[in-house]
C-alpha atoms as a PDB file:
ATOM      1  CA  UNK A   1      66.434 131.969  55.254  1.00  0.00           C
ATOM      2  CA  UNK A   2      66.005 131.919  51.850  1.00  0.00           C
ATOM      3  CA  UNK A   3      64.092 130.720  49.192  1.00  0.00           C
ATOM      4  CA  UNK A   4      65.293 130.038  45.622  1.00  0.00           C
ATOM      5  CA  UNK A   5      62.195 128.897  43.341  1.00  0.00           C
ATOM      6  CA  UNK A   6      62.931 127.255  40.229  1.00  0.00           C
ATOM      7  CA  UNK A   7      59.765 125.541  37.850  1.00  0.00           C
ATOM      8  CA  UNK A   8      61.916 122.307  36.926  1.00  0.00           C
ATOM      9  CA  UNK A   9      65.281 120.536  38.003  1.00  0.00           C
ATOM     10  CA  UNK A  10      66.212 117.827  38.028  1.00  0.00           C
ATOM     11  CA  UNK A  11      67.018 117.483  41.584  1.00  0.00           C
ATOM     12  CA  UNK A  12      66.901 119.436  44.139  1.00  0.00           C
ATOM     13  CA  UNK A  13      69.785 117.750  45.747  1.00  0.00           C
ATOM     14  CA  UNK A  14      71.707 118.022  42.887  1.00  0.00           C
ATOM     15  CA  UNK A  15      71.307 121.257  42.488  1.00  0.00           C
ATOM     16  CA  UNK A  16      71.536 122.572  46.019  1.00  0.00           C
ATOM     17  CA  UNK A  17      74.835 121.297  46.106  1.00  0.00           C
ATOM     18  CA  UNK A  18      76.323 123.576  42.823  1.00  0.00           C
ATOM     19  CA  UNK A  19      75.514 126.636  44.875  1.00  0.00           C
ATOM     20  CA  UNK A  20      78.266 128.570  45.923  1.00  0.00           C
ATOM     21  CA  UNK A  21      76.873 130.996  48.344  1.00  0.00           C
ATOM     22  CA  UNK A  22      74.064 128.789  49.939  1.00  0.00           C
ATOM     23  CA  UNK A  23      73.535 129.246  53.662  1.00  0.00           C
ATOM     24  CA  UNK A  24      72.492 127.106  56.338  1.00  0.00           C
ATOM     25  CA  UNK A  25      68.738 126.854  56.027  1.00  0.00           C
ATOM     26  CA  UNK A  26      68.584 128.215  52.287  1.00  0.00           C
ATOM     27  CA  UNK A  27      65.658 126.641  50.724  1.00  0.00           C
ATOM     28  CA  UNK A  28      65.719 125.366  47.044  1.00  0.00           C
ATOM     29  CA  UNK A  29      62.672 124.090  45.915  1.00  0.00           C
ATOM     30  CA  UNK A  30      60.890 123.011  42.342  1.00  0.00           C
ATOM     31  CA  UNK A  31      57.710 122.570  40.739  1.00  0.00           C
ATOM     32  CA  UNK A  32      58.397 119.752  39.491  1.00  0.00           C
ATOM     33  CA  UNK A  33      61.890 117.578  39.639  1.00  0.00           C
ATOM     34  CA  UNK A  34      63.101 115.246  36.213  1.00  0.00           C
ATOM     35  CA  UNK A  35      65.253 113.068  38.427  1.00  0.00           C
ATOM     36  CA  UNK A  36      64.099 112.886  42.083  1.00  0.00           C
ATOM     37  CA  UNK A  37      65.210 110.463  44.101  1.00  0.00           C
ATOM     38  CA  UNK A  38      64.876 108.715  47.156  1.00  0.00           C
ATOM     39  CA  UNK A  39      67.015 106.516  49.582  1.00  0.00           C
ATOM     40  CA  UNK A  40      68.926 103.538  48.071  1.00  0.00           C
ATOM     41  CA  UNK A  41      68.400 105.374  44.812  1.00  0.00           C
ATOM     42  CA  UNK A  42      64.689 105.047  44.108  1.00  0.00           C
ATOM     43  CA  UNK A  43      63.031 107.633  41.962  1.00  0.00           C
ATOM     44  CA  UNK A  44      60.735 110.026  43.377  1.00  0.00           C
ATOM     45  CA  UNK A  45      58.177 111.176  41.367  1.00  0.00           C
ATOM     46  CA  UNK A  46      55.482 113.195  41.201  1.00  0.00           C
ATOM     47  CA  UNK A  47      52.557 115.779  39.356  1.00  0.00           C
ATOM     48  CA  UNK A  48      52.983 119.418  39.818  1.00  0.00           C
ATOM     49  CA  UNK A  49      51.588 120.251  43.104  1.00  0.00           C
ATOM     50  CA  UNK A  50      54.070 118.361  45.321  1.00  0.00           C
ATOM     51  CA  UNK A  51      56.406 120.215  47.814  1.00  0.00           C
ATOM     52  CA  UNK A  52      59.612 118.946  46.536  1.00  0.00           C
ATOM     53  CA  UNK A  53      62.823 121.310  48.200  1.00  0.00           C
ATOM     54  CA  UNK A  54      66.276 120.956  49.734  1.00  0.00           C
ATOM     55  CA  UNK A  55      68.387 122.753  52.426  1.00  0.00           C
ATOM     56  CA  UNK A  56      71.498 122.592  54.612  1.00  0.00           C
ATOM     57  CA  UNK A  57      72.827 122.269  57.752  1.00  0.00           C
ATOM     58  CA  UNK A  58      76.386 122.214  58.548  1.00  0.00           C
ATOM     59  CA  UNK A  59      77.957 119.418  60.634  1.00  0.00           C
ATOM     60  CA  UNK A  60      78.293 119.817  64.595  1.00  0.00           C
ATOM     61  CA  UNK A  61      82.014 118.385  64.906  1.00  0.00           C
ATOM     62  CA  UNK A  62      81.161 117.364  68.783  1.00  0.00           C
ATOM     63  CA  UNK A  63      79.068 114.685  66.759  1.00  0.00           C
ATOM     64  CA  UNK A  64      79.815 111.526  65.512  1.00  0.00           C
ATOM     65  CA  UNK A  65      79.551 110.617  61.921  1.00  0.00           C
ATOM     66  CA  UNK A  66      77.947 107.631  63.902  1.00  0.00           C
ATOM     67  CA  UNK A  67      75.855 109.649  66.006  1.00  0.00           C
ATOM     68  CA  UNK A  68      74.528 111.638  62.400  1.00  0.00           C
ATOM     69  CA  UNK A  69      73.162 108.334  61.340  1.00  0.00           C
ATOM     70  CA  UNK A  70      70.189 109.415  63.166  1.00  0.00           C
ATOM     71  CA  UNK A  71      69.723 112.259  61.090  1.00  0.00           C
ATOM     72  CA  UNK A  72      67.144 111.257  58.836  1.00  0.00           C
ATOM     73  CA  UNK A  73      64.651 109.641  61.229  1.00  0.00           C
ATOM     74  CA  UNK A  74      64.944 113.477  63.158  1.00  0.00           C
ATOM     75  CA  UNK A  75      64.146 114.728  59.500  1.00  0.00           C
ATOM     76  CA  UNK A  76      61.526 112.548  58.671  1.00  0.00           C
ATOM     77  CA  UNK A  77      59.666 112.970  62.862  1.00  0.00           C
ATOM     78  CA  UNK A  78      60.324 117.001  61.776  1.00  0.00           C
ATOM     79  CA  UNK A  79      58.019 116.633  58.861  1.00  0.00           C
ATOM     80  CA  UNK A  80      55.502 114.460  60.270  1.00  0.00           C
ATOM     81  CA  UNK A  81      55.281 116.741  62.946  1.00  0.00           C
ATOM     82  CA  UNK A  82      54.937 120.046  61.110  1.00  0.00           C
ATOM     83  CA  UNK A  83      52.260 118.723  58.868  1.00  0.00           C
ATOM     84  CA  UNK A  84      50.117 117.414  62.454  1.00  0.00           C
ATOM     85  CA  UNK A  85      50.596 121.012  62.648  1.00  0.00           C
ATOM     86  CA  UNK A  86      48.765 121.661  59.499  1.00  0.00           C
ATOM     87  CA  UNK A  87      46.267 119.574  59.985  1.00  0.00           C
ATOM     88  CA  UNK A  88      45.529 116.730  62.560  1.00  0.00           C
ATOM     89  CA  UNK A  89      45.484 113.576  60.611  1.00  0.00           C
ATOM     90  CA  UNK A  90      46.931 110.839  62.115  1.00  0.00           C
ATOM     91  CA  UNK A  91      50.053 110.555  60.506  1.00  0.00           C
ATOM     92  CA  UNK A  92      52.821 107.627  61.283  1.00  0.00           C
ATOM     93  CA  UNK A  93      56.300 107.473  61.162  1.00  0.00           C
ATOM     94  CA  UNK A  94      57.568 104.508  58.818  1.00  0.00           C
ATOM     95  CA  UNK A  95      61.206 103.717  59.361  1.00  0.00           C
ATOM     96  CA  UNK A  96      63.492 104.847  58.369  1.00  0.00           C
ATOM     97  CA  UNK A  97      62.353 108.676  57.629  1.00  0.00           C
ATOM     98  CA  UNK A  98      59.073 108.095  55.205  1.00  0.00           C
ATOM     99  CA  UNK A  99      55.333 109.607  56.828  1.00  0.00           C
ATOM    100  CA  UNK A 100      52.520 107.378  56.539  1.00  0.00           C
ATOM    101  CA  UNK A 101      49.337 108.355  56.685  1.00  0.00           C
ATOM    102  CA  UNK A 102      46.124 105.907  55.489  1.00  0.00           C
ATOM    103  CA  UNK A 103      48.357 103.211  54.708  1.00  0.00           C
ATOM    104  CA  UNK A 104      50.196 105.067  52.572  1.00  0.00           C
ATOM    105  CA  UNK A 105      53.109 107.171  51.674  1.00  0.00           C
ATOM    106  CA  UNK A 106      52.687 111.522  51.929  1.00  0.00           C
ATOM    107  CA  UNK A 107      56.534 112.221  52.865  1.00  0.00           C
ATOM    108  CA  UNK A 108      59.916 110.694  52.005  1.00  0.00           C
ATOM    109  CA  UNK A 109      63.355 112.140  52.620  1.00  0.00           C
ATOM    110  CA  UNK A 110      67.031 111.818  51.418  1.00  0.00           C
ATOM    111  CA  UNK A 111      70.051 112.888  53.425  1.00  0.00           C
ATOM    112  CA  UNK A 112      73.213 113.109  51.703  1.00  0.00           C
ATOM    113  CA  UNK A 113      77.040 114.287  53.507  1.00  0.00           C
ATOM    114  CA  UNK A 114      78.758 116.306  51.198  1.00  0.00           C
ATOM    115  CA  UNK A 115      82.121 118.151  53.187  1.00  0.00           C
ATOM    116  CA  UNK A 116      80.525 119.844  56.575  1.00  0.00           C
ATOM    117  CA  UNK A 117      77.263 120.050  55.749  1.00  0.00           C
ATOM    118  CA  UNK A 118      74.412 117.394  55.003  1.00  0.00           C
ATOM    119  CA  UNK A 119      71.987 117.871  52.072  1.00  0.00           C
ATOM    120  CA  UNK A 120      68.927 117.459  53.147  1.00  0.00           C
ATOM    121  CA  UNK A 121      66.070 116.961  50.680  1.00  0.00           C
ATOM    122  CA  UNK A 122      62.075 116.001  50.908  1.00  0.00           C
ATOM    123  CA  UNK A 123      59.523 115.258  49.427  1.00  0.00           C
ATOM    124  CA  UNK A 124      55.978 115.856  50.270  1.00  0.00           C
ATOM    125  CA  UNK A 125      52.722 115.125  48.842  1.00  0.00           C
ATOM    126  CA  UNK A 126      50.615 118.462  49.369  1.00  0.00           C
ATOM    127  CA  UNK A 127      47.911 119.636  46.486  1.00  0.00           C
ATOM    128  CA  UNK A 128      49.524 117.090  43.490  1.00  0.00           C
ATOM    129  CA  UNK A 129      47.319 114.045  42.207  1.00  0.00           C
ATOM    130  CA  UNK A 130      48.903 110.282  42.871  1.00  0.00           C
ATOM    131  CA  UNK A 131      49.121 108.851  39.568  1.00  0.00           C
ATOM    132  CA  UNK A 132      47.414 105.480  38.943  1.00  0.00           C
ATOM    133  CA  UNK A 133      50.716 103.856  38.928  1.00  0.00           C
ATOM    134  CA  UNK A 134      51.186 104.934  42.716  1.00  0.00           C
ATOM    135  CA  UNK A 135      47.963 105.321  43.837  1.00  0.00           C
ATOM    136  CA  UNK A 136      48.012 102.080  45.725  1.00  0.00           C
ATOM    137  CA  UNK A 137      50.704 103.314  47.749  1.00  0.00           C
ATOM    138  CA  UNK A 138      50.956 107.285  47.882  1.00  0.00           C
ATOM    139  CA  UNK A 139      48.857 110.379  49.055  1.00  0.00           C
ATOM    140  CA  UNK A 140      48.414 113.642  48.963  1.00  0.00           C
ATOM    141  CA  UNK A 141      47.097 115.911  51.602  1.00  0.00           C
ATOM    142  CA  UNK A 142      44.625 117.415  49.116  1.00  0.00           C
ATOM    143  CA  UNK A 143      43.525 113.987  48.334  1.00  0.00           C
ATOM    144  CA  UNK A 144      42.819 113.133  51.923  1.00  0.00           C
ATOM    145  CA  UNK A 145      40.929 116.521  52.941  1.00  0.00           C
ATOM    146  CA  UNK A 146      40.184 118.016  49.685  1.00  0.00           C
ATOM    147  CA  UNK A 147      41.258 121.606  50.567  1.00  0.00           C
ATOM    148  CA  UNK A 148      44.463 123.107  48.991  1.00  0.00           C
ATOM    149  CA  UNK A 149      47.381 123.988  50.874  1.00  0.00           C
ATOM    150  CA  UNK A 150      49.993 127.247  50.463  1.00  0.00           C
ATOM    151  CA  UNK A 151      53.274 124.916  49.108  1.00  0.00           C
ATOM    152  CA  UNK A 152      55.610 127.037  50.239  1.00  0.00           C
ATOM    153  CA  UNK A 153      54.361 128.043  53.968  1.00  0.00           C
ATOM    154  CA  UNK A 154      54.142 123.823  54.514  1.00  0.00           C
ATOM    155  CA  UNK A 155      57.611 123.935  53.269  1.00  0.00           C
ATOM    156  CA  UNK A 156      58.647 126.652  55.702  1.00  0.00           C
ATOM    157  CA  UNK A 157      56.932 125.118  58.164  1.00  0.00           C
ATOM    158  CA  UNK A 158      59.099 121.809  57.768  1.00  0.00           C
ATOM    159  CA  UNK A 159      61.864 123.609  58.010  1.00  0.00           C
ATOM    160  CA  UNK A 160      61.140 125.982  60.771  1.00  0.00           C
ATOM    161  CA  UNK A 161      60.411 122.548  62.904  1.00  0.00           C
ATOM    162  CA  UNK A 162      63.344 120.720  61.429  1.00  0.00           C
ATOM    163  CA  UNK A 163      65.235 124.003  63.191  1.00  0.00           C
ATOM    164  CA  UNK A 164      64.195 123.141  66.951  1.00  0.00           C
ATOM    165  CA  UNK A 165      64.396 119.096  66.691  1.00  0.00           C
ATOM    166  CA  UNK A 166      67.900 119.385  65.062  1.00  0.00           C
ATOM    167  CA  UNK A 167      68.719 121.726  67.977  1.00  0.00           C
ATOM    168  CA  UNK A 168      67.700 119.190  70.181  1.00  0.00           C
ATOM    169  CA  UNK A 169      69.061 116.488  68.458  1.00  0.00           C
ATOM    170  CA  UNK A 170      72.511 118.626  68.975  1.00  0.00           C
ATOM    171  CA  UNK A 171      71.999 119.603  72.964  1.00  0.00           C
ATOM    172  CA  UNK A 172      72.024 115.250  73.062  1.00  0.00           C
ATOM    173  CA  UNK A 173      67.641 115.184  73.767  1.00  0.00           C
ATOM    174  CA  UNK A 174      67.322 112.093  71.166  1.00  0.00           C
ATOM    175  CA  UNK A 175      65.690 109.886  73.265  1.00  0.00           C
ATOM    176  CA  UNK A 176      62.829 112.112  73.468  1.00  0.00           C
ATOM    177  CA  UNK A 177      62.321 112.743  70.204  1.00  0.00           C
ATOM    178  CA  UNK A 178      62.620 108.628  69.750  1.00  0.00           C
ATOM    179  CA  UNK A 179      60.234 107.904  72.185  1.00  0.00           C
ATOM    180  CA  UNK A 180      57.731 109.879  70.070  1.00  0.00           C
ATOM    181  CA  UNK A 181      58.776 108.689  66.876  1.00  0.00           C
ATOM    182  CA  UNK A 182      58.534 104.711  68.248  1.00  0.00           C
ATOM    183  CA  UNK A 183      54.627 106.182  69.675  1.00  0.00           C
ATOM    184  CA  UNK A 184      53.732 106.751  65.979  1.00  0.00           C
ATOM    185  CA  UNK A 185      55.845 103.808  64.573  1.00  0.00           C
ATOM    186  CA  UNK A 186      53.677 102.656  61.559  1.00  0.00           C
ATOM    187  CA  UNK A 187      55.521  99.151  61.524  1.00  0.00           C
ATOM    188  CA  UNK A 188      55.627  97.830  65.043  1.00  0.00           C
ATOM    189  CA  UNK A 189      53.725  94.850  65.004  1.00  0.00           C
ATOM    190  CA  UNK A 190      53.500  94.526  61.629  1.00  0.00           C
ATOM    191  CA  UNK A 191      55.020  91.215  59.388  1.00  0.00           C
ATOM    192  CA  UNK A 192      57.196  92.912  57.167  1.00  0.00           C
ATOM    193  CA  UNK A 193      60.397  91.598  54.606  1.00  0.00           C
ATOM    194  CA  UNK A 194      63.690  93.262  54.587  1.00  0.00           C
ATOM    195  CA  UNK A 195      65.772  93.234  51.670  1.00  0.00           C
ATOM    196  CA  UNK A 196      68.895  95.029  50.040  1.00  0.00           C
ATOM    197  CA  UNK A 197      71.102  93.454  52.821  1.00  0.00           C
ATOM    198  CA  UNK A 198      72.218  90.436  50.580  1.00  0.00           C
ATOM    199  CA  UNK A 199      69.377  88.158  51.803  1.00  0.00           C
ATOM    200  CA  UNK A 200      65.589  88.818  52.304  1.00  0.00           C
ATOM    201  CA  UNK A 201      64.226  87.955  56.053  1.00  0.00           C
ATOM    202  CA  UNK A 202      61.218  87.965  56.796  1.00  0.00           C
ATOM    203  CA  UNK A 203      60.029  88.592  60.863  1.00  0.00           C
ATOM    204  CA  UNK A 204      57.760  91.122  62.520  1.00  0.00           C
ATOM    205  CA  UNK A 205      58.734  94.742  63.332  1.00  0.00           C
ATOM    206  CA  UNK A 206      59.490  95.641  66.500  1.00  0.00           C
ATOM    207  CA  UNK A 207      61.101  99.339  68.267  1.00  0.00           C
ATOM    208  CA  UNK A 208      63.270 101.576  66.682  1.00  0.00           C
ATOM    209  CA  UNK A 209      66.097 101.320  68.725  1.00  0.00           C
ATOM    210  CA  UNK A 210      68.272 104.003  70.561  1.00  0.00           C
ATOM    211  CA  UNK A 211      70.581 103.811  67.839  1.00  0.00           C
ATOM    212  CA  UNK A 212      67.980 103.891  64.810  1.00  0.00           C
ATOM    213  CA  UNK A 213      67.921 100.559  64.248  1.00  0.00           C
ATOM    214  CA  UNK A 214      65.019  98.466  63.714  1.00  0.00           C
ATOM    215  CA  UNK A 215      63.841  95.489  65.847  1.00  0.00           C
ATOM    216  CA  UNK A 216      63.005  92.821  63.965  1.00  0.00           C
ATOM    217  CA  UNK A 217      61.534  89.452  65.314  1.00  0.00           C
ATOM    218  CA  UNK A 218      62.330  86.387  63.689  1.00  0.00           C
ATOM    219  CA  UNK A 219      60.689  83.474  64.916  1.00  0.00           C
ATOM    220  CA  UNK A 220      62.125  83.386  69.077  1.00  0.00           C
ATOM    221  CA  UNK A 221      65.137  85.569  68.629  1.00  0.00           C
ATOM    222  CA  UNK A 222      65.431  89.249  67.861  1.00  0.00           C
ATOM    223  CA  UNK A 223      67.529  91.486  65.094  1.00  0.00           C
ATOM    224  CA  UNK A 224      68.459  94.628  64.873  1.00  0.00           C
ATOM    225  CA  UNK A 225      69.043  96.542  60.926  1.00  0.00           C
ATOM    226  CA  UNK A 226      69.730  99.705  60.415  1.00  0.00           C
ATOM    227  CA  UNK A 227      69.839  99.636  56.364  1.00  0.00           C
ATOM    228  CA  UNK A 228      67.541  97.236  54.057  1.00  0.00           C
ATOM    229  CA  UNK A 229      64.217  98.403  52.565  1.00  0.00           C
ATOM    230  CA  UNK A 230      61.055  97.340  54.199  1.00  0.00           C
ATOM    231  CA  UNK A 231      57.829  95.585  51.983  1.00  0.00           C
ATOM    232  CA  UNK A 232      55.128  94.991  54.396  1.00  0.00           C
ATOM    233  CA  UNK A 233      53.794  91.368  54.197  1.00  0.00           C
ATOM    234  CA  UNK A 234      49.787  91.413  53.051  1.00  0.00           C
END
């Protein structure tokens, strides 16, 4: 494994994937990023302070490009796992890959396919402040404990756990890493809209399902999405 550092990019994505001779598990990572984004194309931004990196894995062909559609819910369990690791907060898992902790947002990921390998880049707020524009609805961990934290060793410790879920993600052991994740499923039971999916429905959250979907019940029957962005109803 290694680590390239840079002080500003504008994405690690975007960068990652101009690299000729990066390896599986290479780390990128930034101080700060001009162009982060997030899934469905949402910026993600942040102060200096953030853990804000990208790596690689290369595609297991005795998966389905179906089956990889559970890649970033194993990405975003990794994270919240490793940083329970770090400290025992009582972090949640908000579908699809974001980590929740005091009703708000610490972690988000974005997964992108590019030839045989996925692109996998996150996001996660460690020592940075939450401007006032986001305060509302993002944390850091220095915010909630007010110690300071080593950037890169939460990084490595990401990806070191990324390593062994991905493994079992690959030896077919989903359904126990989805059993967890649904155990710390910040919206089950909550009233929640959906939208990006042509329409906006509005119903209460149920399981993640064994094929990442989300449960959603509206009024006596049930639905099941697996794209759409989630605003939880006050």
């Amino acid at each position: 494994m290694k680590i390239y550092k840079y002080d500003l990019l504008d994405s690690t994505n975007k960068f990652i994937k101009t690299m000729e001779n990066i390896k599986e598990y290479d780390i990128v990572m930034a101080k700060k990023q001009s162009a982060g984004r997030g899934r469905r194309g949402n910026a993600w931004t942040t102060e200096e302070g953030a853990g804000l990196f990208s790596f690689t894995v290369l595609e297991d062909k005795n998966i389905s490009i179906e089956e990889y559609g559970k890649l970033p819910l194993v990405v975003g369990y990794s994270v919240l796992k490793a940083l329970k690791k770090i400290t025992s907060l009582d972090f949640k898992f908000k579908w699809t890959n974001d980590v929740y902790i005091n009703d708000k947002k610490i972690s988000g990921v974005l997964v992108e396919k590019i030839d045989d390998k996925f692109v996998i880049g996150i996001g996660v707020n460690i020592n940075n402040k939450t401007s006032k524009e986001i305060e509302h609805i993002g944390i850091s961990l220095k915010e909630i404990t007010n110690l300071n934290y080593e950037i890169e060793s939460v990084i490595i410790e990401i990806v070191e756990e990324f390593k062994k879920n991905y493994e079992k993600f690959k030896k077919g052991q989903w359904n126990l890493i989805l059993n967890e994740i649904n155990s710390l499923n910040y919206l089950f039971g909550k009233r929640i809209n959906i939208v990006g999916i042509g329409e906006e429905i509005s119903g209460i959250a149920g399981d993640i399902q064994e094929d990442g979907k989300l449960e959603i019940y509206i009024g006596d029957e049930k639905k099941y999405f697996n794209i759409g962005e989630i605003h939880i109803k006050k």
